[in-house]
PDB file of N, CA and C in Angstrom:
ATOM      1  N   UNK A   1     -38.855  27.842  22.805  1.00  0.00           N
ATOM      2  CA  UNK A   1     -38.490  27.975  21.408  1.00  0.00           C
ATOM      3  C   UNK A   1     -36.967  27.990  21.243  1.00  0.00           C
ATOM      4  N   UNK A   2     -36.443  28.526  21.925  1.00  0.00           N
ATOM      5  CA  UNK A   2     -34.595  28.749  22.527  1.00  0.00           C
ATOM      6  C   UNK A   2     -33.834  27.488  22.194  1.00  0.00           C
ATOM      7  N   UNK A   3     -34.525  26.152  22.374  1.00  0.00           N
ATOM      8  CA  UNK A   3     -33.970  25.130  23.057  1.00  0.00           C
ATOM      9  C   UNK A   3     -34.607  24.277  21.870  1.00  0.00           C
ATOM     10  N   UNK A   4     -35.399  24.295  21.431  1.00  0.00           N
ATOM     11  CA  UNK A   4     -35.293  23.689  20.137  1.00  0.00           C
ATOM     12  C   UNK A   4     -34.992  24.589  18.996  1.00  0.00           C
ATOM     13  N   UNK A   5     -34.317  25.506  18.667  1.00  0.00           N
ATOM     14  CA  UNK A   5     -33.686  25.724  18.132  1.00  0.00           C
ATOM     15  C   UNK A   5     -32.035  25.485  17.982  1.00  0.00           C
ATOM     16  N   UNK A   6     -32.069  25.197  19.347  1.00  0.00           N
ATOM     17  CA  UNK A   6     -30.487  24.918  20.063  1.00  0.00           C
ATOM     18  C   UNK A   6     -30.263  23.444  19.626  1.00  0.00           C
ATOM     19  N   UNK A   7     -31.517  22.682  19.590  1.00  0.00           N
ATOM     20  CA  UNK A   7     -31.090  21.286  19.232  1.00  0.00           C
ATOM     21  C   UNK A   7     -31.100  21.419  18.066  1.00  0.00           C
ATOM     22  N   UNK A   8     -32.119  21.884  17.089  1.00  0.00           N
ATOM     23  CA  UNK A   8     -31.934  21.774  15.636  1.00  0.00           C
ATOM     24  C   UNK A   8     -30.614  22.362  15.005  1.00  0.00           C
ATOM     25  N   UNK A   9     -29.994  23.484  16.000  1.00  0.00           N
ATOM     26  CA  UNK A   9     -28.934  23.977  15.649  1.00  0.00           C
ATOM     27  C   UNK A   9     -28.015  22.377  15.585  1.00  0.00           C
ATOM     28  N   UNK A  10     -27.957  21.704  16.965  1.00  0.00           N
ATOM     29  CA  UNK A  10     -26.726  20.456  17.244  1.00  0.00           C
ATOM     30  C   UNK A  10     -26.772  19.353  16.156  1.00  0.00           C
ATOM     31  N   UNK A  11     -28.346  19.627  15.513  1.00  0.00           N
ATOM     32  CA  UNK A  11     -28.518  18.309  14.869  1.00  0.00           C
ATOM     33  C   UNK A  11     -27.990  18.688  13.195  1.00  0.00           C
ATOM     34  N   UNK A  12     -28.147  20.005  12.987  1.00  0.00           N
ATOM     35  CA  UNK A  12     -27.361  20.537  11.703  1.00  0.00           C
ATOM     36  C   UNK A  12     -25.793  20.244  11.660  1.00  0.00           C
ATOM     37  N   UNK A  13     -25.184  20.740  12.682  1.00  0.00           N
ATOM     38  CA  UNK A  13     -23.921  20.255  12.937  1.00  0.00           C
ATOM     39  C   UNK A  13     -23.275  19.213  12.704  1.00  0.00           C
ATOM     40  N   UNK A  14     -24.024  18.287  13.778  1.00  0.00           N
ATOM     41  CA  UNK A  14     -23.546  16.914  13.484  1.00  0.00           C
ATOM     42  C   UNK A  14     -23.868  16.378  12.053  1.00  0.00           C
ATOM     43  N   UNK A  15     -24.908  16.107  11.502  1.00  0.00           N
ATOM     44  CA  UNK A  15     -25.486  15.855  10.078  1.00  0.00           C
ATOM     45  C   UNK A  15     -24.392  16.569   9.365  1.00  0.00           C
ATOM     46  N   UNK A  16     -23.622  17.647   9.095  1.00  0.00           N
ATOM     47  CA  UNK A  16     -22.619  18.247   8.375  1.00  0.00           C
ATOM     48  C   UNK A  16     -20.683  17.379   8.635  1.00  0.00           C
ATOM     49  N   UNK A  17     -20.946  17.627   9.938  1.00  0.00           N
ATOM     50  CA  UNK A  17     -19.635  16.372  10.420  1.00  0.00           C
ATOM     51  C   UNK A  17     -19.888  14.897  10.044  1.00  0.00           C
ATOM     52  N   UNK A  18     -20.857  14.208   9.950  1.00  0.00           N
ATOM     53  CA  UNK A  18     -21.083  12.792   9.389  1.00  0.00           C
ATOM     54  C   UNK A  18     -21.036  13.182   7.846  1.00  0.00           C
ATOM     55  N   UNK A  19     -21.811  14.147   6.931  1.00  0.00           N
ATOM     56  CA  UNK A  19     -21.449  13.939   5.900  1.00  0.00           C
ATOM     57  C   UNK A  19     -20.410  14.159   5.132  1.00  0.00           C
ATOM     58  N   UNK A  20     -19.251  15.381   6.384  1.00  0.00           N
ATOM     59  CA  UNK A  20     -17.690  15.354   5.957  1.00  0.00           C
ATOM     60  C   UNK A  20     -17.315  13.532   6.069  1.00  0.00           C
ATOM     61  N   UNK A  21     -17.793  13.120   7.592  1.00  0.00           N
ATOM     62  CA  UNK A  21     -16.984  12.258   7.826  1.00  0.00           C
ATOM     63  C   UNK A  21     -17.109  10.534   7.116  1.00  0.00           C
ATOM     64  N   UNK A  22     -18.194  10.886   6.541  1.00  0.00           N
ATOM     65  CA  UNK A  22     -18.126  10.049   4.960  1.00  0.00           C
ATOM     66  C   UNK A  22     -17.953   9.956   3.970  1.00  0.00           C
ATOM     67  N   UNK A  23     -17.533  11.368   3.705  1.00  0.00           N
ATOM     68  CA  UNK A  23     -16.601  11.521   2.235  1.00  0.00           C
ATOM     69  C   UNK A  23     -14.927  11.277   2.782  1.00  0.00           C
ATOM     70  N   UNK A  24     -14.660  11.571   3.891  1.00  0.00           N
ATOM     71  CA  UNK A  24     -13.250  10.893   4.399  1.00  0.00           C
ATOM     72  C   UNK A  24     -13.112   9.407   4.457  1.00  0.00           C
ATOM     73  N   UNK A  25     -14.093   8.783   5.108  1.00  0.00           N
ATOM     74  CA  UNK A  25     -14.013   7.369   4.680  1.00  0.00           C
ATOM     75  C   UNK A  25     -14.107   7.252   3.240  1.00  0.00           C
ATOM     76  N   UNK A  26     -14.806   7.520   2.874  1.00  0.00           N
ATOM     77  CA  UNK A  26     -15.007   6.989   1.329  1.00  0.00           C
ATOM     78  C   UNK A  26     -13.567   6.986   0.818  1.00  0.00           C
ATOM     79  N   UNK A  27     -12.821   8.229   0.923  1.00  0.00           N
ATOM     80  CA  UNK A  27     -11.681   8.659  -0.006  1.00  0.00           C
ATOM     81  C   UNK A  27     -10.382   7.638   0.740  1.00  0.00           C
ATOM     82  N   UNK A  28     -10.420   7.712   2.013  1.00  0.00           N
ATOM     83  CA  UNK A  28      -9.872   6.445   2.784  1.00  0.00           C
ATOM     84  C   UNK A  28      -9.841   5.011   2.148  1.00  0.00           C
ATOM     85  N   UNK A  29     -10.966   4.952   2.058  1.00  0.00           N
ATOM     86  CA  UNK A  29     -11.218   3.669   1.936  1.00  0.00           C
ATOM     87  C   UNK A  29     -10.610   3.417   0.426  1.00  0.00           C
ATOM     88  N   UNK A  30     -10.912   4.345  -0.755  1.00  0.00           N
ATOM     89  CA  UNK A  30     -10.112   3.823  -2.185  1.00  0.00           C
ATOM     90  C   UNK A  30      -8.670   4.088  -2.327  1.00  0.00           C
ATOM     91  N   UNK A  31      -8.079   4.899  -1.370  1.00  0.00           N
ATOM     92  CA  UNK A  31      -6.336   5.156  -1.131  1.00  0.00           C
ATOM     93  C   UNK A  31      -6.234   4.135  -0.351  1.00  0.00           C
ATOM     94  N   UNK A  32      -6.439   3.259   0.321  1.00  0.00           N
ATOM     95  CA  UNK A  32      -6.191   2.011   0.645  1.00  0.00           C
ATOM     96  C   UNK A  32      -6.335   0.887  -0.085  1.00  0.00           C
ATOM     97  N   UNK A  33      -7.277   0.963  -0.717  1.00  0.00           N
ATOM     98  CA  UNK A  33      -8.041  -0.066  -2.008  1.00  0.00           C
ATOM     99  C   UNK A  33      -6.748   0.150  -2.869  1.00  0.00           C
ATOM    100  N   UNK A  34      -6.304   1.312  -3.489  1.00  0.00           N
ATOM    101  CA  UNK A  34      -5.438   1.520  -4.520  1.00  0.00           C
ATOM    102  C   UNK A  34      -4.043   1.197  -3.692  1.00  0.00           C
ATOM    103  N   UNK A  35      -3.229   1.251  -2.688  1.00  0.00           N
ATOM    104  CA  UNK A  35      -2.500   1.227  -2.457  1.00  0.00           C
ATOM    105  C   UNK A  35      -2.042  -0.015  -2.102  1.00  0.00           C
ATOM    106  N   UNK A  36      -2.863  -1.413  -1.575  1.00  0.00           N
ATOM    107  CA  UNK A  36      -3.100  -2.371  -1.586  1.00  0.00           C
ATOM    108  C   UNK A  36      -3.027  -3.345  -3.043  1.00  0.00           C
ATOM    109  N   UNK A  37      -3.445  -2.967  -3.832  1.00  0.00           N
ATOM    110  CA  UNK A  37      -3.724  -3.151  -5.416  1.00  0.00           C
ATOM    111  C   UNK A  37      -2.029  -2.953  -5.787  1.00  0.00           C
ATOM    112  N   UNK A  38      -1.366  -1.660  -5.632  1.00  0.00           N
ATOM    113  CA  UNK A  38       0.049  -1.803  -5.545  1.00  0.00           C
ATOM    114  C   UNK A  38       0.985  -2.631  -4.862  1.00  0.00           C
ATOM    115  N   UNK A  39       0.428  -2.557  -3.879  1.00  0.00           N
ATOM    116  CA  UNK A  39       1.424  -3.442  -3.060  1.00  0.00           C
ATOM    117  C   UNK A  39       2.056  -4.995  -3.847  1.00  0.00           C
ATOM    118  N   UNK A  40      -0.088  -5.345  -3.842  1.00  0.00           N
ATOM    119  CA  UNK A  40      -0.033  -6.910  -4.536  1.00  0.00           C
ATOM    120  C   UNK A  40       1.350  -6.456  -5.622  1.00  0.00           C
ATOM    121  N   UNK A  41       1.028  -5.855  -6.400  1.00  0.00           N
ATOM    122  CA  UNK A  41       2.106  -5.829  -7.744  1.00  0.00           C
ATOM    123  C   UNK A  41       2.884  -5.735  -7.536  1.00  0.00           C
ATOM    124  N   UNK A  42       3.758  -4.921  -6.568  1.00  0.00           N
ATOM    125  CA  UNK A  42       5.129  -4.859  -6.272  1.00  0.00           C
ATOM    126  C   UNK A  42       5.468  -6.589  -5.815  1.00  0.00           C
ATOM    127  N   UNK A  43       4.727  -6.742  -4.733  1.00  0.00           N
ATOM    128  CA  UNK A  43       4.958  -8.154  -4.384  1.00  0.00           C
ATOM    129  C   UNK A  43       5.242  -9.649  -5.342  1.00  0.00           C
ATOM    130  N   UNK A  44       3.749  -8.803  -6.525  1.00  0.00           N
ATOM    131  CA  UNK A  44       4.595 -10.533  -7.459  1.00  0.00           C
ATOM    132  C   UNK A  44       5.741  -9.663  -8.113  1.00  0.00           C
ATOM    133  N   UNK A  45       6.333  -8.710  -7.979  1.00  0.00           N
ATOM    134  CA  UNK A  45       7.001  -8.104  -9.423  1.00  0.00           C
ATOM    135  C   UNK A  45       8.171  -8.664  -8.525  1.00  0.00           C
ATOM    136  N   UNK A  46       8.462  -8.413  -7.238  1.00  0.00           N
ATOM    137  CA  UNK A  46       9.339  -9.049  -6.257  1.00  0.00           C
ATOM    138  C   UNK A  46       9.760 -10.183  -6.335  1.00  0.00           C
ATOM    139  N   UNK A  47       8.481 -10.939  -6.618  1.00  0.00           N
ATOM    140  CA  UNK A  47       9.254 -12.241  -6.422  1.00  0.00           C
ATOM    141  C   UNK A  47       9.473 -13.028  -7.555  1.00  0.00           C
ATOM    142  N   UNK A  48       9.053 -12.293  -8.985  1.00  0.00           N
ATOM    143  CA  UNK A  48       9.491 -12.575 -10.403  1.00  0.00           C
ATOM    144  C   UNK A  48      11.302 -12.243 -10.390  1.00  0.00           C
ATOM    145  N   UNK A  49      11.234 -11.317  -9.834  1.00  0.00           N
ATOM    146  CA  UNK A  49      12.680 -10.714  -9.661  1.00  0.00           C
ATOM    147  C   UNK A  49      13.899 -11.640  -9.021  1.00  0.00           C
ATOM    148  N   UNK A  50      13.298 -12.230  -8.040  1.00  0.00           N
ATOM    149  CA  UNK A  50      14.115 -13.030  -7.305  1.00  0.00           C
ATOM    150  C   UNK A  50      14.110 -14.484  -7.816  1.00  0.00           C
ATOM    151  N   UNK A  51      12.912 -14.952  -8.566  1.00  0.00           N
ATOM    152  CA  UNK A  51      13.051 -15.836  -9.006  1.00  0.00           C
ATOM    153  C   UNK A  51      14.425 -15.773 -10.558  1.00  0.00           C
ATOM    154  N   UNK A  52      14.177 -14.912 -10.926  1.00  0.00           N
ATOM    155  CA  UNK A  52      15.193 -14.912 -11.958  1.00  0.00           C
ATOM    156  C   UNK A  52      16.562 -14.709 -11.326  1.00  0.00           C
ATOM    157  N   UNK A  53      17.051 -14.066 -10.611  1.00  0.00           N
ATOM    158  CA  UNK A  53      18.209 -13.728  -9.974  1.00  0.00           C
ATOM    159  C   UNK A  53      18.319 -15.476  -9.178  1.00  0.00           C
ATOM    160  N   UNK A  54      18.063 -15.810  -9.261  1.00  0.00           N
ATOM    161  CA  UNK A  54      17.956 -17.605  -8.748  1.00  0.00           C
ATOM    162  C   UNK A  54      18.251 -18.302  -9.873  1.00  0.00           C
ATOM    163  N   UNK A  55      17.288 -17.833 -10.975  1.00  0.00           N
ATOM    164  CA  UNK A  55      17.896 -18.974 -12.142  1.00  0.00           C
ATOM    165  C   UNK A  55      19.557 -18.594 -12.874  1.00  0.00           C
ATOM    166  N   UNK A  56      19.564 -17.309 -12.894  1.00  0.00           N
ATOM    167  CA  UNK A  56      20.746 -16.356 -13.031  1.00  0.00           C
ATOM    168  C   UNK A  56      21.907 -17.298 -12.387  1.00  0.00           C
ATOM    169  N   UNK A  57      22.048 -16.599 -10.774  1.00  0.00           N
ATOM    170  CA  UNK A  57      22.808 -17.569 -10.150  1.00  0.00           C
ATOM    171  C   UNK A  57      22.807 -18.623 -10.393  1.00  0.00           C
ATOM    172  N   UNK A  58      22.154 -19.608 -10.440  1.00  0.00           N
ATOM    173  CA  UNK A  58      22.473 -21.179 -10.678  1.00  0.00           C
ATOM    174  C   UNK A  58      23.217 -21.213 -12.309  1.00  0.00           C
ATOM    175  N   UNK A  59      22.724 -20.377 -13.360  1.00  0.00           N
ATOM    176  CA  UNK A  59      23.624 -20.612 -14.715  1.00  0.00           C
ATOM    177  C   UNK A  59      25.265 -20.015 -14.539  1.00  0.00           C
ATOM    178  N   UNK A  60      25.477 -19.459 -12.916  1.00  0.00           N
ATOM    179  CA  UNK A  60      26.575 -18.884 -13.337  1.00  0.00           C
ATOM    180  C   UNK A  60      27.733 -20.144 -13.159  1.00  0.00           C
ATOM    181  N   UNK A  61      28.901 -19.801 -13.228  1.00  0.00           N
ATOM    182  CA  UNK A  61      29.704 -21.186 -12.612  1.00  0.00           C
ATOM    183  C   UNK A  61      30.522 -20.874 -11.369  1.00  0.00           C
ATOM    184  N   UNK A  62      30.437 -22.139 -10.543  1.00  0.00           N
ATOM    185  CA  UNK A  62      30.949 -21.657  -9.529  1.00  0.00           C
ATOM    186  C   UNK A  62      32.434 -21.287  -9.229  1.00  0.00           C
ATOM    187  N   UNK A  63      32.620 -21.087  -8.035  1.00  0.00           N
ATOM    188  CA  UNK A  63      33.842 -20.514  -7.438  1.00  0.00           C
ATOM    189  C   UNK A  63      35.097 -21.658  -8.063  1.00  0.00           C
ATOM    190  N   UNK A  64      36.024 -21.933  -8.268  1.00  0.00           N
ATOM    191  CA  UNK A  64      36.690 -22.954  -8.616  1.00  0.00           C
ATOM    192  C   UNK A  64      38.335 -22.341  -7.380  1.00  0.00           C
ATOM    193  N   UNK A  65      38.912 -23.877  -7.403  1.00  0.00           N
ATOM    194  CA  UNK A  65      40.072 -23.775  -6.524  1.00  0.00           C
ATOM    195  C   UNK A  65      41.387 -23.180  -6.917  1.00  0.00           C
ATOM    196  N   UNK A  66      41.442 -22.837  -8.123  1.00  0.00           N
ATOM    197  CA  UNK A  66      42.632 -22.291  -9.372  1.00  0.00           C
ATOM    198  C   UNK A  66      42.546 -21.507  -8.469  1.00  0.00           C
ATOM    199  N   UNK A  67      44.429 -21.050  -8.702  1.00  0.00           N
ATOM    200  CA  UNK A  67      45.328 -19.664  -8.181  1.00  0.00           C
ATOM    201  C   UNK A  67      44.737 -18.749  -9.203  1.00  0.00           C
ATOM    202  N   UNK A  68      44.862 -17.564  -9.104  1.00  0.00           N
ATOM    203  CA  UNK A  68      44.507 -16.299  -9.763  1.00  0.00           C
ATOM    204  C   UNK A  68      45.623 -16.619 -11.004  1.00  0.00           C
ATOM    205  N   UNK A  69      45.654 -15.906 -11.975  1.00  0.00           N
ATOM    206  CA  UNK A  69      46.745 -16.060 -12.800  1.00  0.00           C
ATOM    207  C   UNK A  69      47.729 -15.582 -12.605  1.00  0.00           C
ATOM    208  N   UNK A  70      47.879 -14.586 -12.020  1.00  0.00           N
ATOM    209  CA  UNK A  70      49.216 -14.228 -11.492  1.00  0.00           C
ATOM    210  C   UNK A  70      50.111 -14.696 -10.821  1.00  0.00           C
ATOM    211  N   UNK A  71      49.904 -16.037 -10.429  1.00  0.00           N
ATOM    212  CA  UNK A  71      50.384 -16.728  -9.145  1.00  0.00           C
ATOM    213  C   UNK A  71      51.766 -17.621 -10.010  1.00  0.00           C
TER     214      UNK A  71
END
């Protein structure tokens, strides 16, 4: 009787650690989902950014060979 109680004890245990250890995945798994979901956005917001700083630069005018005015 000792010894199956001893297992039903191991099998309570574990059954309690798997159902922690699937609410950790779970919560894992949508802080990755969500953080991923950010990323994407930062990434196009990135490269909206750089695309304008491109069109920017090209409207500016360039360097020219003139002395400073002081010269």
């Amino acid at each position: 009787m000792s010894d199956s109680k001893t297992l039903a004890d191991r099998i309570d245990v574990l059954e309690a650690r798997l159902t922690f250890q699937d609410d950790v995945i779970e919560t894992l798994n949508k802080t990755v989902t969500e953080q991923w979901a950010r990323i994407d956005a930062l990434t196009r917001q990135l490269i909206a950014l750089s695309q304008r700083l491109q069109e920017a630069e090209g409207q500016m005018p360039g360097p020219t060979n003139e002395p400073p005015p002081h010269y």
